[in-house]
Protein backbone atom coordinates (compact mmCIF):
# COMPACT_ATOMS: atom_id res chain seq x y z
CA UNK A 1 10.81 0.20 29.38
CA UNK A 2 9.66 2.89 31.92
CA UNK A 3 12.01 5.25 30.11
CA UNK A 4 10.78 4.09 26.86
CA UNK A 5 7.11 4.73 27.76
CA UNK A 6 7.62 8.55 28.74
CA UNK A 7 9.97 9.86 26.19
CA UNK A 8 6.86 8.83 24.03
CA UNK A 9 3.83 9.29 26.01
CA UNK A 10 4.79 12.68 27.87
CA UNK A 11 3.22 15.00 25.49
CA UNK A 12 0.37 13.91 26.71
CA UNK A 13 1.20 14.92 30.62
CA UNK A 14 -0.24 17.96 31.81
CA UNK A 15 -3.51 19.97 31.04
CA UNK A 16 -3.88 20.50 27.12
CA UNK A 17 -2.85 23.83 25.73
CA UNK A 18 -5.84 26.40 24.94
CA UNK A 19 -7.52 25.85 21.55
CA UNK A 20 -6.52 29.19 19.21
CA UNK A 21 -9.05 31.12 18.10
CA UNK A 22 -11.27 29.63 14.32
CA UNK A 23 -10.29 33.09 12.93
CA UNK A 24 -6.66 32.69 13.24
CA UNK A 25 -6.48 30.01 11.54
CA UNK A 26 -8.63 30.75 8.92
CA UNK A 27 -6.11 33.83 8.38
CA UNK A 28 -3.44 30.97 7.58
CA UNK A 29 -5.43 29.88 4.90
CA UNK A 30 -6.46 33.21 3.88
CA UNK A 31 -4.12 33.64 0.73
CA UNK A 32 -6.04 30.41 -0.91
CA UNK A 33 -9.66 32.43 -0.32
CA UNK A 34 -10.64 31.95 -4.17
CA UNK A 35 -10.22 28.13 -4.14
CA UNK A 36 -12.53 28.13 -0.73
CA UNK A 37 -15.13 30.28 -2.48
CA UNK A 38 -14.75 28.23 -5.46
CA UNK A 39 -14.93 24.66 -2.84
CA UNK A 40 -18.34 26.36 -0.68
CA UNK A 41 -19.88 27.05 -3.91
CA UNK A 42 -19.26 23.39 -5.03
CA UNK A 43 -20.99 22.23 -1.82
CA UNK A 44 -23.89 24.39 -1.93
CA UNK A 45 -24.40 23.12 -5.49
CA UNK A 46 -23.73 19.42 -4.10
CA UNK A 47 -26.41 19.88 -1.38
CA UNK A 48 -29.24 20.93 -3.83
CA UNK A 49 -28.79 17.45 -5.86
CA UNK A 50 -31.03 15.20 -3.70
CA UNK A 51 -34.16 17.31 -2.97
CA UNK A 52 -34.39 18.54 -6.87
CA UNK A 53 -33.89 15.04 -7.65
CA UNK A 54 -36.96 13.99 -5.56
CA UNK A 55 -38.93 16.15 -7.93
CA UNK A 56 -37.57 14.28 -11.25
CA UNK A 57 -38.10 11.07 -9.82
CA UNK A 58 -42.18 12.10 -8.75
CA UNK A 59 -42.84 12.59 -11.89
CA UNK A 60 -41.50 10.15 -13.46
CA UNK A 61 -43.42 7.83 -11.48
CA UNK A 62 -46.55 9.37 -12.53
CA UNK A 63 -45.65 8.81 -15.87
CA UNK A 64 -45.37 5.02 -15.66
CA UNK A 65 -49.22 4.95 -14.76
CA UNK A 66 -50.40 7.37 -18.35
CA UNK A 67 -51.47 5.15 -21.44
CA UNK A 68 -48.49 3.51 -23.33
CA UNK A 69 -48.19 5.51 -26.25
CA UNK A 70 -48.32 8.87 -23.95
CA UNK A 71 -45.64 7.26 -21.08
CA UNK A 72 -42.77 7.25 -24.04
CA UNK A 73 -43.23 10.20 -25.10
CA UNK A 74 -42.78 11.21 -20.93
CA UNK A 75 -40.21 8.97 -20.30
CA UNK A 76 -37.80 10.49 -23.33
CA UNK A 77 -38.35 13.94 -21.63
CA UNK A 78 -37.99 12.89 -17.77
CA UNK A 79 -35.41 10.12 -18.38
CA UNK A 80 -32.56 12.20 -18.88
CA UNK A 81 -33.36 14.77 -16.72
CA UNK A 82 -31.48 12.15 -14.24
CA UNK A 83 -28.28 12.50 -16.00
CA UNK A 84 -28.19 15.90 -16.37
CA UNK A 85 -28.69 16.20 -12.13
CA UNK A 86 -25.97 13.44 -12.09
CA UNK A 87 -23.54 15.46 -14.00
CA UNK A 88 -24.66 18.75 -11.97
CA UNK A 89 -24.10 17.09 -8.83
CA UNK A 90 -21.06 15.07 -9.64
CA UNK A 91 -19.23 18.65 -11.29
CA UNK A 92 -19.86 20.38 -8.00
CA UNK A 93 -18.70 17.62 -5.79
CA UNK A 94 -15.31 17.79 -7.75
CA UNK A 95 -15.07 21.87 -7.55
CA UNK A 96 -16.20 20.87 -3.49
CA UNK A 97 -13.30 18.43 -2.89
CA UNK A 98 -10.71 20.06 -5.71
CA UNK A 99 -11.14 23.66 -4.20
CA UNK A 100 -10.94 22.89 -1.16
CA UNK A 101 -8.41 19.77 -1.01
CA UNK A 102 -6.38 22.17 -2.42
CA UNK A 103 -6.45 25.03 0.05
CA UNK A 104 -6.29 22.51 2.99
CA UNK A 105 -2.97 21.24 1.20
CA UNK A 106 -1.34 24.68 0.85
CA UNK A 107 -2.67 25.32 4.47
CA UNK A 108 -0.68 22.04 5.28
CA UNK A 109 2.57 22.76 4.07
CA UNK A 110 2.52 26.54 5.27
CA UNK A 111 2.38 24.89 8.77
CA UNK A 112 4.72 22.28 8.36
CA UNK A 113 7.49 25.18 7.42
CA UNK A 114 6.32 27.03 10.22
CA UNK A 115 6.73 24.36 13.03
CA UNK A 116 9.96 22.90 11.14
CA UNK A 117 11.54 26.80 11.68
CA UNK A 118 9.79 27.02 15.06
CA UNK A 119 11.74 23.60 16.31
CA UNK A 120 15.05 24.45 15.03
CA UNK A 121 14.91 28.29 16.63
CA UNK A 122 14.41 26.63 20.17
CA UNK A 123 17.33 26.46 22.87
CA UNK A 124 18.45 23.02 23.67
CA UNK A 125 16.88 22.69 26.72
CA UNK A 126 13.79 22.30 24.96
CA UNK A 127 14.83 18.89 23.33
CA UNK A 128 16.21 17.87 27.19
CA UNK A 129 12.62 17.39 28.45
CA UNK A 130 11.07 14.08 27.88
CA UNK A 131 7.66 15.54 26.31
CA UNK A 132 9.82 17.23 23.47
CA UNK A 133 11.49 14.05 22.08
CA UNK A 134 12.29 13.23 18.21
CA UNK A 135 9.25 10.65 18.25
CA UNK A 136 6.85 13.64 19.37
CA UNK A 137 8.47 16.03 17.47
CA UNK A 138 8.24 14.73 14.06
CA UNK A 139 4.81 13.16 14.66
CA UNK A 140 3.49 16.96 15.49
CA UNK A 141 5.14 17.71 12.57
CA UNK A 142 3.77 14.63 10.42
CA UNK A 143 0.04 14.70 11.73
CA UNK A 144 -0.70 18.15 13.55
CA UNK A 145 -0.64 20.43 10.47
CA UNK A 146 -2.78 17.99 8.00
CA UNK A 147 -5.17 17.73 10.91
CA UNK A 148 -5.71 21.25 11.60
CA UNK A 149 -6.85 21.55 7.57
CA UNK A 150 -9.54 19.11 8.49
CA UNK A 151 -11.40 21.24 10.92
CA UNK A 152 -11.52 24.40 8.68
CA UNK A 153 -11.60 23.26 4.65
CA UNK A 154 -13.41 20.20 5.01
CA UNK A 155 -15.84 21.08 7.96
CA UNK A 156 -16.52 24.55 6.15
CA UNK A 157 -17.61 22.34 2.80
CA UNK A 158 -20.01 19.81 5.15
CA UNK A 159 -21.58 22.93 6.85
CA UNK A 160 -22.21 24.41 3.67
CA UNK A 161 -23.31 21.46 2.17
CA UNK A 162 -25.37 20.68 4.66
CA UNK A 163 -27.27 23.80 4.83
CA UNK A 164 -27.70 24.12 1.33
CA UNK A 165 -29.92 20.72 1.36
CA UNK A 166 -32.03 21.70 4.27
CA UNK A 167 -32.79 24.73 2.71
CA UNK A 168 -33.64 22.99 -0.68
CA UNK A 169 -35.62 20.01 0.81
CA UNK A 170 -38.13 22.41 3.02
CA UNK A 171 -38.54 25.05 0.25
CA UNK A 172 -39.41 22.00 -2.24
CA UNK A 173 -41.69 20.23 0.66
CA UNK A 174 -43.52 23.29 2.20
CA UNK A 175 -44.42 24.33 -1.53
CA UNK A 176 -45.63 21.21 -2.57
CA UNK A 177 -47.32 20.23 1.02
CA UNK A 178 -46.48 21.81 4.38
CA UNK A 179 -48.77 19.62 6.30
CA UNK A 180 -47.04 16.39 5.30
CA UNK A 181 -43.89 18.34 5.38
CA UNK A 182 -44.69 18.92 9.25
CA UNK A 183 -44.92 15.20 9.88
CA UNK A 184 -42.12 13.74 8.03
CA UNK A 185 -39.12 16.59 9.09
CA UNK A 186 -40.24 14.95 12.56
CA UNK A 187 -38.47 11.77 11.70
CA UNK A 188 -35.63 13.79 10.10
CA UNK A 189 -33.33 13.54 13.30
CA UNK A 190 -33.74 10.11 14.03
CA UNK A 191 -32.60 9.22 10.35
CA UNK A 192 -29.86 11.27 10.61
CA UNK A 193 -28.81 10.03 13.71
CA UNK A 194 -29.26 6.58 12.61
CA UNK A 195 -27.32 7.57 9.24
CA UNK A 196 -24.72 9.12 11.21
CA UNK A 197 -24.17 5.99 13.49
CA UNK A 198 -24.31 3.52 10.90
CA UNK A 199 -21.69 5.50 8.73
CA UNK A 200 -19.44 5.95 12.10
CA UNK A 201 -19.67 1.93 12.90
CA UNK A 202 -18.48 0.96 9.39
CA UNK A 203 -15.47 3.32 9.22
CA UNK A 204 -14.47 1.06 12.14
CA UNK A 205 -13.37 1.75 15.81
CA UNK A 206 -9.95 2.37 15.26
CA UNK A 207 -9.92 5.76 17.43
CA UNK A 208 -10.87 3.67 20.17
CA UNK A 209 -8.25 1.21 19.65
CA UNK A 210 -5.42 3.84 18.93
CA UNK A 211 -3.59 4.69 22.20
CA UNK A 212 -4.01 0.12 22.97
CA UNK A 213 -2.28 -0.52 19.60
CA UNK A 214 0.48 1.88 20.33
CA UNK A 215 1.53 0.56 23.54
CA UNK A 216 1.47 -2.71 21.39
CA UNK A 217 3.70 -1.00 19.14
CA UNK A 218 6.31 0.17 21.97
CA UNK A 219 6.85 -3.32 23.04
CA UNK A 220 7.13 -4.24 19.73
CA UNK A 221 9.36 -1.97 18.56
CA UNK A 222 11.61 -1.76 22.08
CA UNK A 223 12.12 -5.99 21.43
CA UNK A 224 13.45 -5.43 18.28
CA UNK A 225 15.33 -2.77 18.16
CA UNK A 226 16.92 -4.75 21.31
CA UNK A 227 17.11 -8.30 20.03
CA UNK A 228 20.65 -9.15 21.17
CA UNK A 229 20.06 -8.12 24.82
CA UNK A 230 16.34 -10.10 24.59
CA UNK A 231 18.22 -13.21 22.76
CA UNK A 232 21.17 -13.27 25.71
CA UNK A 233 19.20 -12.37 28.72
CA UNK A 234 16.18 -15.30 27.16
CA UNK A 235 13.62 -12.64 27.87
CA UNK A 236 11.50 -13.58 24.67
CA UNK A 237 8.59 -14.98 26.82
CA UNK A 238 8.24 -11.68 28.70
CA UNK A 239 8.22 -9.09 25.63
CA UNK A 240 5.85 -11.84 24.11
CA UNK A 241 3.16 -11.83 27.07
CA UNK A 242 3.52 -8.01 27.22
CA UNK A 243 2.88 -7.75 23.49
CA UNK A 244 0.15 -10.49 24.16
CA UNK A 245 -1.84 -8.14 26.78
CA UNK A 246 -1.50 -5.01 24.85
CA UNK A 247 -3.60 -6.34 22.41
CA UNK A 248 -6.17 -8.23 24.49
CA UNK A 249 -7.86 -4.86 24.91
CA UNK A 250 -8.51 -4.10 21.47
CA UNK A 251 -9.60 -7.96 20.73
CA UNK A 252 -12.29 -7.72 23.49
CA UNK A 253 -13.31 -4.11 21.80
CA UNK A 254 -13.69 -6.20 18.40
CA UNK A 255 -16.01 -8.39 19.71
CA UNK A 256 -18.20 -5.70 21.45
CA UNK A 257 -18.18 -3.56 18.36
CA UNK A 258 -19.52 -6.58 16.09
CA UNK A 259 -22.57 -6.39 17.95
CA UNK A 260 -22.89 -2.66 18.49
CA UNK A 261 -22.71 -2.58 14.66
CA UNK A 262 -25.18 -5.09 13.58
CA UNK A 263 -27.61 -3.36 16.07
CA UNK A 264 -27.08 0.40 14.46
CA UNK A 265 -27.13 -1.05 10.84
CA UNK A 266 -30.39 -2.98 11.76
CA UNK A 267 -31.79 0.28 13.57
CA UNK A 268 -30.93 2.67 10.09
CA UNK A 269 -32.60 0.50 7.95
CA UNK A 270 -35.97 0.26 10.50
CA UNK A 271 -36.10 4.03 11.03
CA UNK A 272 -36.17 4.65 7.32
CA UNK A 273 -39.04 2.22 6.56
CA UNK A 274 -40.79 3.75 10.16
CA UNK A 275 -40.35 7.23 8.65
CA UNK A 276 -42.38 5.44 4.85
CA UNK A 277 -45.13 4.06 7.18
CA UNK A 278 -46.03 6.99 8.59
CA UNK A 279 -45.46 9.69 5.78
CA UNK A 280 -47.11 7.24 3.47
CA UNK A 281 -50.25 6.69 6.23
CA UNK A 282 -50.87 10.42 6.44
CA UNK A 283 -50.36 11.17 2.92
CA UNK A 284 -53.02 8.20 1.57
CA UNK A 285 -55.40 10.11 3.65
CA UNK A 286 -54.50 13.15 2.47
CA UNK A 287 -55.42 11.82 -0.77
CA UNK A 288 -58.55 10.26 0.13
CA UNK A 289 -59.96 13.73 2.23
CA UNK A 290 -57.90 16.64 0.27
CA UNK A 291 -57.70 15.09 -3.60
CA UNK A 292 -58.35 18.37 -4.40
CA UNK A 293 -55.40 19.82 -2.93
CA UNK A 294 -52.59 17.51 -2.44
CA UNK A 295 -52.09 14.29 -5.21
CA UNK A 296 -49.80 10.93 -4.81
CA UNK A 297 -46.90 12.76 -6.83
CA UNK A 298 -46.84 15.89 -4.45
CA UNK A 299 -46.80 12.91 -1.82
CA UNK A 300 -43.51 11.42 -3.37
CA UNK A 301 -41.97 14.77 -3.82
CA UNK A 302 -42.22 15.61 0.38
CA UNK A 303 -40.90 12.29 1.13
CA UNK A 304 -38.08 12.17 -1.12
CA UNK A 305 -36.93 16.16 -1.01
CA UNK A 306 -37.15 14.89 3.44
CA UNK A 307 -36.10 11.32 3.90
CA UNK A 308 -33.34 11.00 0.93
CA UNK A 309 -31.96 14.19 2.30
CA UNK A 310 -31.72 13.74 5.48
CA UNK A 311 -30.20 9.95 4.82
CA UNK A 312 -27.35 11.65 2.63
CA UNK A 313 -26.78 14.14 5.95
CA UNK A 314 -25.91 11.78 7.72
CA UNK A 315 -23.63 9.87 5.70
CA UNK A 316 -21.55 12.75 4.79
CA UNK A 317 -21.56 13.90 8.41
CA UNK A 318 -19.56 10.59 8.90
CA UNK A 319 -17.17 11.46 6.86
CA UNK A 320 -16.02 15.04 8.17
CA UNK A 321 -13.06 15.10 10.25
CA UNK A 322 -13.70 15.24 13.75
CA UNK A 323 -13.44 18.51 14.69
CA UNK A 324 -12.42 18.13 18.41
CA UNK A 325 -9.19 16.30 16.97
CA UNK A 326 -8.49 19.64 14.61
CA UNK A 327 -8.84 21.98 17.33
CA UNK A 328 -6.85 20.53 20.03
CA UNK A 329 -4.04 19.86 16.81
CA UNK A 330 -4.37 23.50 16.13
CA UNK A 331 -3.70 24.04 19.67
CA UNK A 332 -0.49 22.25 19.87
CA UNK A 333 0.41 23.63 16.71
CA UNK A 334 0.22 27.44 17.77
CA UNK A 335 1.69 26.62 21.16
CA UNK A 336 4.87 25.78 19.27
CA UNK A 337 4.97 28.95 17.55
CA UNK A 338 4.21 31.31 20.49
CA UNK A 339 7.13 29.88 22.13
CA UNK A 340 9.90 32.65 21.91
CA UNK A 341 12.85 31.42 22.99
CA UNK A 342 15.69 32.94 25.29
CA UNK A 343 18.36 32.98 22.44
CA UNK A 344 16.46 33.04 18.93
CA UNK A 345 18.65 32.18 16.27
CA UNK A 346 16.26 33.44 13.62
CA UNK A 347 15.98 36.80 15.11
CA UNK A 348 18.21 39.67 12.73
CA UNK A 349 17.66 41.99 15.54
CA UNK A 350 20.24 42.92 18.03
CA UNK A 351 24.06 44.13 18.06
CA UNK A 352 25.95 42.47 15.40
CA UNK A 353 29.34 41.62 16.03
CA UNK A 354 32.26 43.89 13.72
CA UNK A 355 35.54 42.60 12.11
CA UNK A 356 37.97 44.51 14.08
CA UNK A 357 40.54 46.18 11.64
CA UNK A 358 43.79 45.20 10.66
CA UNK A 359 46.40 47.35 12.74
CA UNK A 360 49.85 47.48 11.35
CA UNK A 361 52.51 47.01 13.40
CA UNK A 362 54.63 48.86 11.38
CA UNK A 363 54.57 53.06 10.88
């Protein structure tokens, strides 16, 4: 078992290698540049949907109080206004996770080929120590590379995105009214916080859980692989209580997390209404001391360009890979292929050996 237990936990022994430098990675990727232009443009498209959409949706709720006859007549205009932003925003999503799906792919596989030719050039001592085993090996080789593509295509695409709404939203609200503008962008990082946790609870805390259910997984896997020796030696009892308090750890987690979610979702759902009394409190008296400046439908076009905005933030930041993972894959990645070994097989360099020539033994 102890055996076991460090052929497959021993890459993790020892201080983790430095994290390469962003820009050598992003010269990986480099020969896939036009689909990542094409992706960041998606995304900057994709982060402009929400705050013009605040402005479609103000006016059409000043339509609904004109007279009848006039309200159809503004409804047929405004209505599909709506579906035209729906099919802006949904094209650029798809040129945002096409573009740049499809350079993290060829990113992928350029890695994979790279670590797969760095293995087999190594000397055999390399597969001798414990850290270096087939398990190891071929789960670098299965997870590293994809995960390194999710701290450069994908993060690039949320940062883009994300800036490209923030700029929208307080160009839309500071035009419209910068006072009110002031005092809602103050609740701004509480709901994306709050959007950010809430997202992060429902995707689950299997991260947590990970390195528990593994060790589950060993015991698992080391009972049945060696069922005849378990059967003879009546050992089922033991593998069973092992197996039992591997996963008493994550069980208790469960339970924890049940409440720790109920709590965030409860807290998401107060901050947004918190963030409608007060924008709605100091825009009513707006309207009642400034009606000649500000009306009710610049009032709905701050709050919606700021608090629908800032809600979509932080769902999508939920999503993005986490970008400690990428970098310390990326590091384990590149410390494969900066190891030059002592006898490189791959290496043309060097004195080649020469077919002696046939001597004749007869003149």
């Amino acid at each position: 078992m102890e055996e076991f237990k460090e052929t497959a936990e021993g890459e993790e022994d020892g201080p983790p290698p430095p994290a390469p430098p962003v820009i050598r990675v992003a010269k990986m990727n480099s020969p896939e540049w036009k689909y990542i232009l094409l992706g960041t443009l998606g995304a900057a498209g994709a982060g402009v949907a929400m705050p013009v959409m605040s402005i479609a949706l103000a006016r059409i709720l000043r339509v609904y109080g004109e007279p009848c006859d006039e309200m159809q007549d503004s409804i047929a205009v405004w209505a599909p206004v709506f579906v035209y932003i729906g099919i802006g925003a949904g094209l650029f999503e798809f040129f945002k996770t096409f573009f740049l799906g499809v350079a993290g792919e060829e990113l992928t596989a350029r890695l994979r080929r790279l670590v797969f030719r760095a293995m087999l050039r190594q000397d055999m001592g390399y597969f001798d120590d414990s850290r270096h085993s087939t398990g190891v090996l071929t789960t670098r080789l299965a997870t590293d590379a994809s995960d390194v593509q999710g701290g450069l295509g994908a993060r690039l695409g949320a940062i883009i995105q994300l800036s490209s709404t923030l700029i929208a939203a307080l160009t839309i609200s500071f035009y419209f009214d910068w006072e009110m503008t002031l005092v809602t962008v103050a609740f701004v990082p509480l709901i994306i916080v709050c959007g950010l946790l809430e997202m992060r609870s429902l995707a689950g805390h299997t991260t947590k859980n990970k390195k528990l259910m593994e060790e589950a997984g060993k015991v698992a896997v080391e009972a049945v692989e060696n069922i005849r020796t378990v059967a003879q030696l009546n050992i089922e009892e033991i593998f069973l209580k092992k197996y039992h308090d591997c996963l008493e750890g994550p069980y208790k987690r469960a339970l924890w997390a049940a409440n720790v979610q109920g709590f965030i979702m409860g807290l998401s759902q107060a901050m947004l209404l918190f963030a409608q009394a007060g924008s709605f409190r100091f825009g009513g008296w707006q309207v009642e001391h400034q009606s000649d400046k500000y009306t009710m439908e610049d009032i709905y076009i701050v709050f919606g360009a700021i608090v629908f905005s800032a809600m979509v933030l932080g769902q999508s930041m939920a999503y993005t890979p986490d970008y400690n993972k990428a970098r310390q894959a990326a590091a384990r990645v590149f410390q494969l292929l900066d190891i030059v070994p002592s006898i490189d097989s791959s290496n043309k360099g060097g004195l080649q050996p020469v077919r002696p020539s046939i001597l004749s033994l007869y003149k």
